[in-house]
C-alpha atoms as a PDB file:
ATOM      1  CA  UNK A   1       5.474 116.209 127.974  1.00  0.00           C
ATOM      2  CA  UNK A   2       5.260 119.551 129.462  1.00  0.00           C
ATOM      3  CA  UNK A   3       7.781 122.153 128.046  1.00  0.00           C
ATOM      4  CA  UNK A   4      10.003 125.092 129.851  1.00  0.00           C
ATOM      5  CA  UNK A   5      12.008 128.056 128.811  1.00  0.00           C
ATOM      6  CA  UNK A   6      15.470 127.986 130.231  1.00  0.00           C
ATOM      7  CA  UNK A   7      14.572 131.147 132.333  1.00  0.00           C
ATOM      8  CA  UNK A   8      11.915 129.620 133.762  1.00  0.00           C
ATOM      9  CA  UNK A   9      14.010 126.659 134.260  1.00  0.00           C
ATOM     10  CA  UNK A  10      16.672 128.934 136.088  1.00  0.00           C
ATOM     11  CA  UNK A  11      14.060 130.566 138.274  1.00  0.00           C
ATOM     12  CA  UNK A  12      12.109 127.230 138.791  1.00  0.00           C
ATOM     13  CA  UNK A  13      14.587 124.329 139.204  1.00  0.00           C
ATOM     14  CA  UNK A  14      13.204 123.068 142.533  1.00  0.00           C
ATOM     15  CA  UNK A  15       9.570 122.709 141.251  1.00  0.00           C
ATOM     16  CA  UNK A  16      10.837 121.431 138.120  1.00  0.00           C
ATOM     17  CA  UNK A  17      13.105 118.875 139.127  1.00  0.00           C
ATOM     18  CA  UNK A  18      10.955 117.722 141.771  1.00  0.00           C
ATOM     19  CA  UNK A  19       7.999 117.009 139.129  1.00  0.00           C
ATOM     20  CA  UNK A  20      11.158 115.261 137.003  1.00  0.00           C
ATOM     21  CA  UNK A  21      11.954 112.669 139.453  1.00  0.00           C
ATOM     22  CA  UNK A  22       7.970 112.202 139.769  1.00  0.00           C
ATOM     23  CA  UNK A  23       8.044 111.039 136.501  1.00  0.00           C
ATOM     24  CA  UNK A  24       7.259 114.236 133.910  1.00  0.00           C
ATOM     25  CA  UNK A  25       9.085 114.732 131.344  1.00  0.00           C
ATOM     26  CA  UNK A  26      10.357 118.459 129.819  1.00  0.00           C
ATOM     27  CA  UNK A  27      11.147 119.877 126.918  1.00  0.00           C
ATOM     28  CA  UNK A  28      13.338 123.290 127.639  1.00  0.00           C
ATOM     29  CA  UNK A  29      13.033 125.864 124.916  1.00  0.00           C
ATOM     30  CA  UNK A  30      15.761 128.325 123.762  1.00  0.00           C
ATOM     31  CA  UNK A  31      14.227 130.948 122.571  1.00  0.00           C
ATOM     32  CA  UNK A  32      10.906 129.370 121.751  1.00  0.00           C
ATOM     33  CA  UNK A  33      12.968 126.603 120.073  1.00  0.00           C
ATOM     34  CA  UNK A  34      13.680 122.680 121.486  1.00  0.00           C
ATOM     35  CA  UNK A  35      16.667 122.783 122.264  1.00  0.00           C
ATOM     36  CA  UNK A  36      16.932 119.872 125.153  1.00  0.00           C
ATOM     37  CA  UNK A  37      14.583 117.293 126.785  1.00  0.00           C
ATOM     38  CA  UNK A  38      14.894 116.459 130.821  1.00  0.00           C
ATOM     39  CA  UNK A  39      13.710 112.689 131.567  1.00  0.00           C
ATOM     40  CA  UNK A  40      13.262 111.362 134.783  1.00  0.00           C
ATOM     41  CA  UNK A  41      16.730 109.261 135.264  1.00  0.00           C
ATOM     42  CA  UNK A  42      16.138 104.754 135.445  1.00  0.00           C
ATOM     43  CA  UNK A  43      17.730 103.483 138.260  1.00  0.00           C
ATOM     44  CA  UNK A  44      20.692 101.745 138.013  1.00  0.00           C
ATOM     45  CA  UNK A  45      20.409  97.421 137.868  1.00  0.00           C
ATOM     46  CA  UNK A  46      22.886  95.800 140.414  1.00  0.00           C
ATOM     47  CA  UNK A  47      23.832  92.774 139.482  1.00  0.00           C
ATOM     48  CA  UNK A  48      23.246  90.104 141.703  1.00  0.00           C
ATOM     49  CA  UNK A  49      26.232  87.825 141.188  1.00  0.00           C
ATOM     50  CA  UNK A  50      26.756  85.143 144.475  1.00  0.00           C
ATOM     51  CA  UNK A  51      29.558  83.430 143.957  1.00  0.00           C
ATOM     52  CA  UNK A  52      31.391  84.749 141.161  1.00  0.00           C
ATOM     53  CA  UNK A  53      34.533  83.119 141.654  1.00  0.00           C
ATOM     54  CA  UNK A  54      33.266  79.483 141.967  1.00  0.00           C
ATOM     55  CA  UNK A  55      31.281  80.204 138.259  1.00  0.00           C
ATOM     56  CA  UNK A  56      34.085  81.848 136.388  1.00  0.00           C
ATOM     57  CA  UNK A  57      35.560  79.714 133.879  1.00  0.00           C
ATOM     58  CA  UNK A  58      38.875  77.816 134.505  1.00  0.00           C
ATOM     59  CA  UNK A  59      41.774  78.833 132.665  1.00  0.00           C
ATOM     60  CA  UNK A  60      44.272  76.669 131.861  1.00  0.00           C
ATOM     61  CA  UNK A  61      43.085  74.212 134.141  1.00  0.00           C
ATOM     62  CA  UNK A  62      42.926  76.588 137.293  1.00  0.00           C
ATOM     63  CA  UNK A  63      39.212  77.687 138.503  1.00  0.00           C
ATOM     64  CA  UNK A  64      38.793  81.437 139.221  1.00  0.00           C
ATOM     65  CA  UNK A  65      39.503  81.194 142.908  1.00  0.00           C
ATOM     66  CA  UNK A  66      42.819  79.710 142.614  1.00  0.00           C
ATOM     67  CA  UNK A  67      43.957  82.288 139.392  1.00  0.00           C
ATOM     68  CA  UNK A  68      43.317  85.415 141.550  1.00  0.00           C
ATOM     69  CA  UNK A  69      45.180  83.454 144.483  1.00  0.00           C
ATOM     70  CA  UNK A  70      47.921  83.143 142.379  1.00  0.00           C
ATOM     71  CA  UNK A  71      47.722  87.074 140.338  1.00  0.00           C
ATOM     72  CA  UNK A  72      47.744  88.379 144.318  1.00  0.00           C
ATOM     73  CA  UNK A  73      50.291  86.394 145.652  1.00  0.00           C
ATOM     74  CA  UNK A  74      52.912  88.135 147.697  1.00  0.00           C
ATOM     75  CA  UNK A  75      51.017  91.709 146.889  1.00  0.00           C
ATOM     76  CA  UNK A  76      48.393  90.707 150.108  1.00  0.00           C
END
């Protein structure tokens, strides 16, 4: 973990973000103290989800298809 003042964070943002998103990791200090930590950010998992509708469970003896059918009926 490599650490930075918040000056040099203000005067060096480019450089330093750039080496975040390559993975480092800072520590910014506040007057020679910790006072916040910069992490590269995870992407986000998209859920991979087909057909939804056709595996949602059935309510009241309607599947998921025909229960939004009926919710959006005279709306669409």
């Amino acid at each position: 973990m490599k650490t930075i003042s918040v000056r040099e964070m203000k005067a060096h943002w480019a450089t330093a973000e750039r080496q975040v998103r390559d993975g480092d990791t800072f520590e910014v200090l506040n007057r020679g103290r910790p006072t916040a930590l910069i992490v590269p950010a995870r992407p986000r998992r998209v859920l991979q989800w087909d057909d939804h509708l056709a595996s949602a469970l059935s309510v009241n003896g309607k599947t998921g298809e025909e229960t939004v059918k009926t919710d959006r009926e005279g709306r669409w």
